[in-house]
Protein backbone atom coordinates (compact mmCIF):
# COMPACT_ATOMS: atom_id res chain seq x y z
CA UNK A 1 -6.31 -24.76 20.32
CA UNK A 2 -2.93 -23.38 21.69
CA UNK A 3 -2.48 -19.26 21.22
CA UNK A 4 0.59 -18.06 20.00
CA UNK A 5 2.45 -14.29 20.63
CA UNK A 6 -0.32 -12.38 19.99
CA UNK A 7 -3.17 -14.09 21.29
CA UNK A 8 -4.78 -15.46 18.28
CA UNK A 9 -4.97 -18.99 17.17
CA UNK A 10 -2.10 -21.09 16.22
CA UNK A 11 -2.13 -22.22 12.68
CA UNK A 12 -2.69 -25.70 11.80
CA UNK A 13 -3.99 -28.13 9.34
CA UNK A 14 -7.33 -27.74 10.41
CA UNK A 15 -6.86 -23.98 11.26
CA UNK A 16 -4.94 -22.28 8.34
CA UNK A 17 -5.00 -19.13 8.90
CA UNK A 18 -7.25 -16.20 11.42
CA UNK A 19 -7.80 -12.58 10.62
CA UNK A 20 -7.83 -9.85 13.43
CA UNK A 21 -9.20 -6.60 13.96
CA UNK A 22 -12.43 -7.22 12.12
CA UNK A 23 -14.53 -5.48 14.92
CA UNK A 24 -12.30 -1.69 14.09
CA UNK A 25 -14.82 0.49 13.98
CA UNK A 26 -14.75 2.38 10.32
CA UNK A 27 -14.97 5.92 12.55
CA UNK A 28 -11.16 4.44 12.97
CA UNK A 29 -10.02 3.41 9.75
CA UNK A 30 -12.01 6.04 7.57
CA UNK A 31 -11.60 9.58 9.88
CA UNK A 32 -14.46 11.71 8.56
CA UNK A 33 -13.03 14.60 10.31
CA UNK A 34 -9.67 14.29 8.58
CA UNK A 35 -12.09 14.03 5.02
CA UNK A 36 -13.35 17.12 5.86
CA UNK A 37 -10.52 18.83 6.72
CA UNK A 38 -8.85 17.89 3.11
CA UNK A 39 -11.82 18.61 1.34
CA UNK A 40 -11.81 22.10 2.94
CA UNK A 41 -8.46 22.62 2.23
CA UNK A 42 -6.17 24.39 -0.68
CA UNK A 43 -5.75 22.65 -2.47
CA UNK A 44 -8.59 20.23 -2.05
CA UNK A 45 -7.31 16.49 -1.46
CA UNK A 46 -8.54 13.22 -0.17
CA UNK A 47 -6.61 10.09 1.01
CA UNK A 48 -5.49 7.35 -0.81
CA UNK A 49 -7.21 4.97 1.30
CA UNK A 50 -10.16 5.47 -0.17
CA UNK A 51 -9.33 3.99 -3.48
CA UNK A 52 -9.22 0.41 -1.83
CA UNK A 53 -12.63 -0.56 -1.07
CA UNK A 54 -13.79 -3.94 -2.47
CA UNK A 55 -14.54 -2.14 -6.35
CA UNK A 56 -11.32 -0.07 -6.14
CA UNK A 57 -9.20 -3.44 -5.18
CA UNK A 58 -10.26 -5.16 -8.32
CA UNK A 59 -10.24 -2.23 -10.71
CA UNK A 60 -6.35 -1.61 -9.32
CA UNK A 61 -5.59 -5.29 -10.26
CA UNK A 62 -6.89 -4.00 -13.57
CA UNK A 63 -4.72 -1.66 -13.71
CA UNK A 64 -1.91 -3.73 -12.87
CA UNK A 65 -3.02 -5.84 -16.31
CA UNK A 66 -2.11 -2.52 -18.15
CA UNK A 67 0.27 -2.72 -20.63
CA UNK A 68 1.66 0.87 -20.06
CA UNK A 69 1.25 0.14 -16.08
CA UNK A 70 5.08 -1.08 -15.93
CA UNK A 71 5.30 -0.93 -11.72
CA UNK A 72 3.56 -4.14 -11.23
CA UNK A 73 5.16 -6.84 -13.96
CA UNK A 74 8.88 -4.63 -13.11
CA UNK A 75 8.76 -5.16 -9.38
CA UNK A 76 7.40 -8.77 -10.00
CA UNK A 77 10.65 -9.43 -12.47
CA UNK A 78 12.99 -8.42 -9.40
CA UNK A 79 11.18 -10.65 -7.03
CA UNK A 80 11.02 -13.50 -9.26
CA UNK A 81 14.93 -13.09 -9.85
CA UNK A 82 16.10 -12.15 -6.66
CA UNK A 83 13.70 -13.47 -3.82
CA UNK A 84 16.30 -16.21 -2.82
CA UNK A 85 18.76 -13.74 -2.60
CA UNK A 86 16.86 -11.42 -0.43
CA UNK A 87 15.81 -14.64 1.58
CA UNK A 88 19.38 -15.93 2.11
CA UNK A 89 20.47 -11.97 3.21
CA UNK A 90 18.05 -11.74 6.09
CA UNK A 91 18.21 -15.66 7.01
CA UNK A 92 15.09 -16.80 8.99
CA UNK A 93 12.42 -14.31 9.60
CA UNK A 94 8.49 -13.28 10.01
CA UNK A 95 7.41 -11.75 7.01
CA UNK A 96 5.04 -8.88 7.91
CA UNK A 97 3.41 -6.97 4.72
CA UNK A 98 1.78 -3.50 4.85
CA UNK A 99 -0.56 -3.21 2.08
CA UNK A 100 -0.50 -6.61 1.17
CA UNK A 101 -3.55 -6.90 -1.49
CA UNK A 102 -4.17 -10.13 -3.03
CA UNK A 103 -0.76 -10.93 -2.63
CA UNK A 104 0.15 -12.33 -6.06
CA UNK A 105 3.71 -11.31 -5.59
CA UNK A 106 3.70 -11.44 -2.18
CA UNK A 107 3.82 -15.02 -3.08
CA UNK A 108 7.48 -14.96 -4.78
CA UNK A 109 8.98 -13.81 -1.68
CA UNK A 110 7.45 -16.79 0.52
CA UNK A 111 8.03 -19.24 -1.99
CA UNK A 112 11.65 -18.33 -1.68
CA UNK A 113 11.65 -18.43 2.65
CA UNK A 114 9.44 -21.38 2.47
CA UNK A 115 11.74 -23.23 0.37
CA UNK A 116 15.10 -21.76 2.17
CA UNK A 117 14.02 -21.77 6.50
CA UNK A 118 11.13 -24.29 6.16
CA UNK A 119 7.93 -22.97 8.23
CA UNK A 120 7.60 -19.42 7.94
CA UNK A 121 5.19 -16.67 9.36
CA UNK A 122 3.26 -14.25 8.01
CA UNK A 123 1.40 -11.16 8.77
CA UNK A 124 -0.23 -9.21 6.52
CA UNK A 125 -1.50 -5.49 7.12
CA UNK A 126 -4.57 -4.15 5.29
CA UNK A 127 -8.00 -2.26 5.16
CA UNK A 128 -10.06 -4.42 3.43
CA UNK A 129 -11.12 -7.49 5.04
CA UNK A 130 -11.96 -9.22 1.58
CA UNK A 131 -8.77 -8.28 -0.18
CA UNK A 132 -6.85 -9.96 3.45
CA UNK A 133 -9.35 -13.60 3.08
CA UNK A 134 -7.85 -13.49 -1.24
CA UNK A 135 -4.59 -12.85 -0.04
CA UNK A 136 -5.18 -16.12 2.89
CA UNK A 137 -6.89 -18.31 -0.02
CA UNK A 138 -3.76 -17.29 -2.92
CA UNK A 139 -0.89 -17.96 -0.52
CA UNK A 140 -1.96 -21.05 1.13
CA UNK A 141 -2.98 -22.79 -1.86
CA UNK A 142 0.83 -22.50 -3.30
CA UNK A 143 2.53 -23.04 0.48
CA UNK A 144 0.99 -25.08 3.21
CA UNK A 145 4.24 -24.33 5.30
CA UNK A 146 2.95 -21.03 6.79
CA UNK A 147 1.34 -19.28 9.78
CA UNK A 148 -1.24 -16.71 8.08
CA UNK A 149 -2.17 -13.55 10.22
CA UNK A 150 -4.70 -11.18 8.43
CA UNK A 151 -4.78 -7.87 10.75
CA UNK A 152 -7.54 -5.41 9.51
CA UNK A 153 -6.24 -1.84 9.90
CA UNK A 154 -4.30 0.32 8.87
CA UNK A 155 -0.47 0.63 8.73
CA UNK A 156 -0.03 2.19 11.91
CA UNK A 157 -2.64 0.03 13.96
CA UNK A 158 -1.14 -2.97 12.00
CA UNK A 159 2.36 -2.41 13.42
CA UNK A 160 1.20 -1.84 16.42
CA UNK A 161 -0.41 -5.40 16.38
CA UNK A 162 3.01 -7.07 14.97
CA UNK A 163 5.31 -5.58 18.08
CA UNK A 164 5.33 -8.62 19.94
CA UNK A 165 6.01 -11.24 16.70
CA UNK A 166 9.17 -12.83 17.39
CA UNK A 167 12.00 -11.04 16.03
CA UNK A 168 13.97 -11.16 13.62
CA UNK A 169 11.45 -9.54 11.21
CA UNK A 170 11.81 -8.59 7.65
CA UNK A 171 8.89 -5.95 7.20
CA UNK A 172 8.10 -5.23 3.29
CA UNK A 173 5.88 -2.66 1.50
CA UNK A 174 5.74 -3.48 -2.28
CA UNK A 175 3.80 -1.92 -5.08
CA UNK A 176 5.45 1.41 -4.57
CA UNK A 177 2.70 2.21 -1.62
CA UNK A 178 5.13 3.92 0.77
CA UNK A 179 5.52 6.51 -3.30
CA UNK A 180 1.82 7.50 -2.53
CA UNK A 181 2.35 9.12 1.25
CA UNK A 182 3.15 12.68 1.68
CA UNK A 183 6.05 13.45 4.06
CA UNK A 184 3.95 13.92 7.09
CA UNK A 185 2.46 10.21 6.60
CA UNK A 186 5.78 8.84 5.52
CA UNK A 187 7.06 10.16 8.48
CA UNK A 188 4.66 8.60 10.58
CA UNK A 189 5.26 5.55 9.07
CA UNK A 190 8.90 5.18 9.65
CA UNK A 191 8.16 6.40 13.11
CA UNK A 192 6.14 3.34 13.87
CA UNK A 193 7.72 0.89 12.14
CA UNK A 194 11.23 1.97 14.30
CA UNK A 195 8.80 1.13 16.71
CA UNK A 196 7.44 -1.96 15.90
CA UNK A 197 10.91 -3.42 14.79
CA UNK A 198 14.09 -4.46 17.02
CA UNK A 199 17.33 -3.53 15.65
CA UNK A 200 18.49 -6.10 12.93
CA UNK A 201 15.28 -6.62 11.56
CA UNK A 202 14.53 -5.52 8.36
CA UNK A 203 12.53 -3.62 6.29
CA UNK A 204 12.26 -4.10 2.27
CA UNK A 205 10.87 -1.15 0.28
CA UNK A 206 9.67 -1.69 -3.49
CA UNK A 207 9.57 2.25 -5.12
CA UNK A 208 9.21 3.57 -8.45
CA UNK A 209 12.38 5.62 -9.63
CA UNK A 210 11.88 9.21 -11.58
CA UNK A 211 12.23 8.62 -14.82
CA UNK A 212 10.89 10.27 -18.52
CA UNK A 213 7.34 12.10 -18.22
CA UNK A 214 6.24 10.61 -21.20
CA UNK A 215 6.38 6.98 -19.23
CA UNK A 216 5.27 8.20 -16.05
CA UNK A 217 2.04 10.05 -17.58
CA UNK A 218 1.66 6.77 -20.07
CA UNK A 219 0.96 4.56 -16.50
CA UNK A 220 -1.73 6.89 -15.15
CA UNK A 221 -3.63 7.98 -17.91
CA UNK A 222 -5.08 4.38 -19.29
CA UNK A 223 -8.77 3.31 -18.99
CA UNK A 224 -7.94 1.31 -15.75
CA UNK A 225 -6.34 4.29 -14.40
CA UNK A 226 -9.28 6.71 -15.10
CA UNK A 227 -12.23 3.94 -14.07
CA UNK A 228 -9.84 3.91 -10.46
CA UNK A 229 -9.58 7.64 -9.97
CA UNK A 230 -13.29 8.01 -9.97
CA UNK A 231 -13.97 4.68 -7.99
CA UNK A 232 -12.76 7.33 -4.82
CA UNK A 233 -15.78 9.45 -5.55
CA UNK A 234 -17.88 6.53 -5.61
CA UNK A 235 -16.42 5.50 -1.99
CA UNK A 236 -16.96 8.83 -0.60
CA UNK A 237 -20.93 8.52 -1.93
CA UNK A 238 -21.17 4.75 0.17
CA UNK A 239 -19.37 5.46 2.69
CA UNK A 240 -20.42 9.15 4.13
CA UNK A 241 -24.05 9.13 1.87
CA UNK A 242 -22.31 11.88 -0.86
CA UNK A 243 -24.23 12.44 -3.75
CA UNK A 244 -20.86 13.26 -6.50
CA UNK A 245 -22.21 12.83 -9.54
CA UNK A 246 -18.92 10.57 -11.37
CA UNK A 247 -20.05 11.83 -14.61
CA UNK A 248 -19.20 15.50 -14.10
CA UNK A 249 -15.51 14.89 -13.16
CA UNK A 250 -12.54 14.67 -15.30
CA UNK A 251 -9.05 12.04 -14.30
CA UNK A 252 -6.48 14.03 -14.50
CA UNK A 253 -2.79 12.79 -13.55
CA UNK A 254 0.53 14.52 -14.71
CA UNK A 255 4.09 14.83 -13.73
CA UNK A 256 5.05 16.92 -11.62
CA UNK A 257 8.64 17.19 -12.25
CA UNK A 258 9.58 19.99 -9.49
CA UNK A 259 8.06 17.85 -6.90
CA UNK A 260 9.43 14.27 -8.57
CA UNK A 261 6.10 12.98 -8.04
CA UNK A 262 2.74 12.04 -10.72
CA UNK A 263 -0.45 13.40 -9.28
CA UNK A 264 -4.07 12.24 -10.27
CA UNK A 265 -6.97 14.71 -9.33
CA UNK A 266 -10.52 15.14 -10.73
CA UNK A 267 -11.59 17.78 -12.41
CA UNK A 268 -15.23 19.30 -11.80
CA UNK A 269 -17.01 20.02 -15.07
CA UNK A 270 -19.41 22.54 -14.19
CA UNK A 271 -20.43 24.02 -11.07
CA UNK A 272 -21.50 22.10 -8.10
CA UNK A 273 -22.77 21.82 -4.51
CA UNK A 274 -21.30 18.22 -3.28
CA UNK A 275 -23.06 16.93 0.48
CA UNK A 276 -21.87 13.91 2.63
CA UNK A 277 -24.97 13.86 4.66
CA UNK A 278 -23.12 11.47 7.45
CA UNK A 279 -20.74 14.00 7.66
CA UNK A 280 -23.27 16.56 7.98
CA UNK A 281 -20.53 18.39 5.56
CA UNK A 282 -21.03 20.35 2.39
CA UNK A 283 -18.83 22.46 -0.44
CA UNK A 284 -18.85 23.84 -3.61
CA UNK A 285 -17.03 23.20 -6.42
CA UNK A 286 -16.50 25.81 -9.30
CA UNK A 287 -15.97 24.50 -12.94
CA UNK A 288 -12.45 23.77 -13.47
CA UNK A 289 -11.59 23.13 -9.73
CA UNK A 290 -9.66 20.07 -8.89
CA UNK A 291 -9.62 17.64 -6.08
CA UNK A 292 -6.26 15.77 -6.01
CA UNK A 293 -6.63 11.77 -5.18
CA UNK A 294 -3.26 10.60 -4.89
CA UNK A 295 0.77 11.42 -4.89
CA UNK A 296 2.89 8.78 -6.25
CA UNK A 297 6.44 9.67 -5.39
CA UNK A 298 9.31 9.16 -8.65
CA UNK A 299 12.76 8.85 -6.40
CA UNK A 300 16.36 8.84 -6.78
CA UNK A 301 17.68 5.95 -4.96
CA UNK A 302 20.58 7.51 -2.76
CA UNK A 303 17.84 10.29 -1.63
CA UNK A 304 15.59 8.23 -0.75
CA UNK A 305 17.63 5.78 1.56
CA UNK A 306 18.96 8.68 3.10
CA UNK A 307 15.91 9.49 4.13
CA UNK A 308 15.36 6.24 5.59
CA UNK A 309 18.82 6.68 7.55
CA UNK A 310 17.46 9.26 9.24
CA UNK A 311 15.42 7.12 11.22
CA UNK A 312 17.99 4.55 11.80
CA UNK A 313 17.38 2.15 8.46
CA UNK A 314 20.31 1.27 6.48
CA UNK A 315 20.23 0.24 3.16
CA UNK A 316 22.44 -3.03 2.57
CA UNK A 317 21.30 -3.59 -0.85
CA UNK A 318 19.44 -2.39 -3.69
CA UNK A 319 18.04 -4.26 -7.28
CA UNK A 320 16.88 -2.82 -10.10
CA UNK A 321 15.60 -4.14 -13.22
CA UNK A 322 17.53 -4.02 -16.61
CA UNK A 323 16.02 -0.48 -17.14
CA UNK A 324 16.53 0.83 -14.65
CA UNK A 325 12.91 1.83 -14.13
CA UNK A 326 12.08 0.52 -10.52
CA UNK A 327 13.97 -0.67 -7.23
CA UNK A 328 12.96 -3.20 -4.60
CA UNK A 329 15.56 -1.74 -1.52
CA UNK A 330 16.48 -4.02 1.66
CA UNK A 331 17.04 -1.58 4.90
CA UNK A 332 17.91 -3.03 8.22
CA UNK A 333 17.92 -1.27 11.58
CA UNK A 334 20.48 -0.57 13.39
């Protein structure tokens, strides 16, 4: 079986596709010490990461099914409209996801490179093994002309893995993922993927836009919302032996306009002493206290790409849907 850039097996039509980085150790993907430093913090906070274990993944395409959850059909619109577009910008590429869950509109875009540039490859960056073999299974049962890479990891490994891919690249983050990193991790981010990129490739950014509270606090207060808040806790109890009890927490998400950003904690309803015995790491909660789960940024598009431009992305183009609610944004590096 011949190898191809990065040492892994060449697709064919016995081989369809081959997933990488299965042996990562969790220590590497889930950093107990950086759990415990956020849970010891002010205010208290974990990761997003740990909403996407198996449960999580399926109660977030839940949520997607909600009808005040607007991000997911809105970005899927654009695609659907203006994936040929974005294909015919960028010309021949590898398509390299971050985040790329089970793909369902992942799908759009390779459709439209598929049926522009003929064989196409593509890489797909995520944390969940299971989630990466659903993505494999969705996309090559619409499109037989494509190299699948699953690399298990997390953004930063994954880029690291996709340096050597043949350029030009068009690297995408959809679902408004890059909304839920603070600046710290969003700097990271860009940091590596400057790295992991040559200049003219590109990067395409899908990212919820601020708009009226009442909308915002409409997509993260439904029952799909509140079962995936508290699917975190239930993480933390498999994953470090915690013993949160789900049923003395409260969702809570709200808009927090000075910050242009919703926020979803959980609320402790009484008093508590929480222990992750693999940790060898205990707290207390008080009634009342709150342990935020997740950012999800609301931006104005100028600010945003200028943000980007500070580490060398320009934006060449921009869609929004009819209301203006959400933008799928095409960078390139210069």
């Amino acid at each position: 079986m011949m190898q191809n850039e990065l040492g892994t097996a060449e697709v064919t039509a016995e081989y369809k596709y081959n997933i990488i980085g299965a042996d990562v150790p969790d220590e590497t993907l889930f950093k107990g010490d950086l759990l415990v430093a956020s849970l010891s913090g002010s205010p208290r906070h974990v990761n997003s990461i740990y909403y996407y274990d198996d449960t999580g993944s399926l109660l977030f395409e839940r949520l997607c099914g909600e009808k005040t959850y607007y991000l997911f059909r809105t970005e899927r619109w654009i695609l659907t409209e203006l994936a040929k577009t974005i294909a015919g910008i960028t010309g021949p590429v590898s398509l390299v996801e971050l985040g790329s869950g089970n793909a369902e509109k992942t799908t759009l875009l390779i459709d439209a490179y598929v049926g522009t540039h003929g064989l196409t490859s593509y890489a797909a960056v995520d944390i969940n093994r299971s989630i990466l073999e659903r993505a494999a299974e969705n996309i090559l049962s619409v499109s037989s002309e494509l190299n699948f890479l699953g690399i298990v990891g997390t953004y930063q490994t994954g880029l690291a893995e996709i340096k050597s891919l043949i350029s030009p690249k068009l690297l995408f983050c959809l679902g408004s993922t890059i909304g839920n990193m603070h600046d710290d991790e969003l700097d990271s981010l860009l940091l590596s993927a400057r790295s992991a990129l040559s200049p003219g490739d590109y990067f395409l950014v899908g990212i919820d836009l601020d708009k009226e509270t009442e909308i915002l606090e409409a997509a993260y207060n439904n029952q799909s919302a509140i079962l995936t808040n508290l699917c975190v806790l239930q993480h933390l109890n498999w994953r470090f032996g915690g013993d949160f009890d789900l049923f003395q927490f409260r969702h809570v998400a709200f808009h927090n306009k000075s910050l242009h950003r919703m926020e979803s904690h959980l609320e402790a309803m009484r008093d508590q002493l929480i222990n992750l015995d693999k940790l060898e790491f205990s707290f207390q909660l008080k009634k009342g206290e709150m342990i935020r789960t997740e950012i999800m940024r609301k931006v104005e598009i100028n600010t945003f790409s200028e943000m980007f431009g500070r580490y060398r992305f320009k934006q060449l183009k921009y869609w929004t849907d009819l209301d203006r609610r959400y933008a799928v944004i095409l960078f390139q590096l210069s």
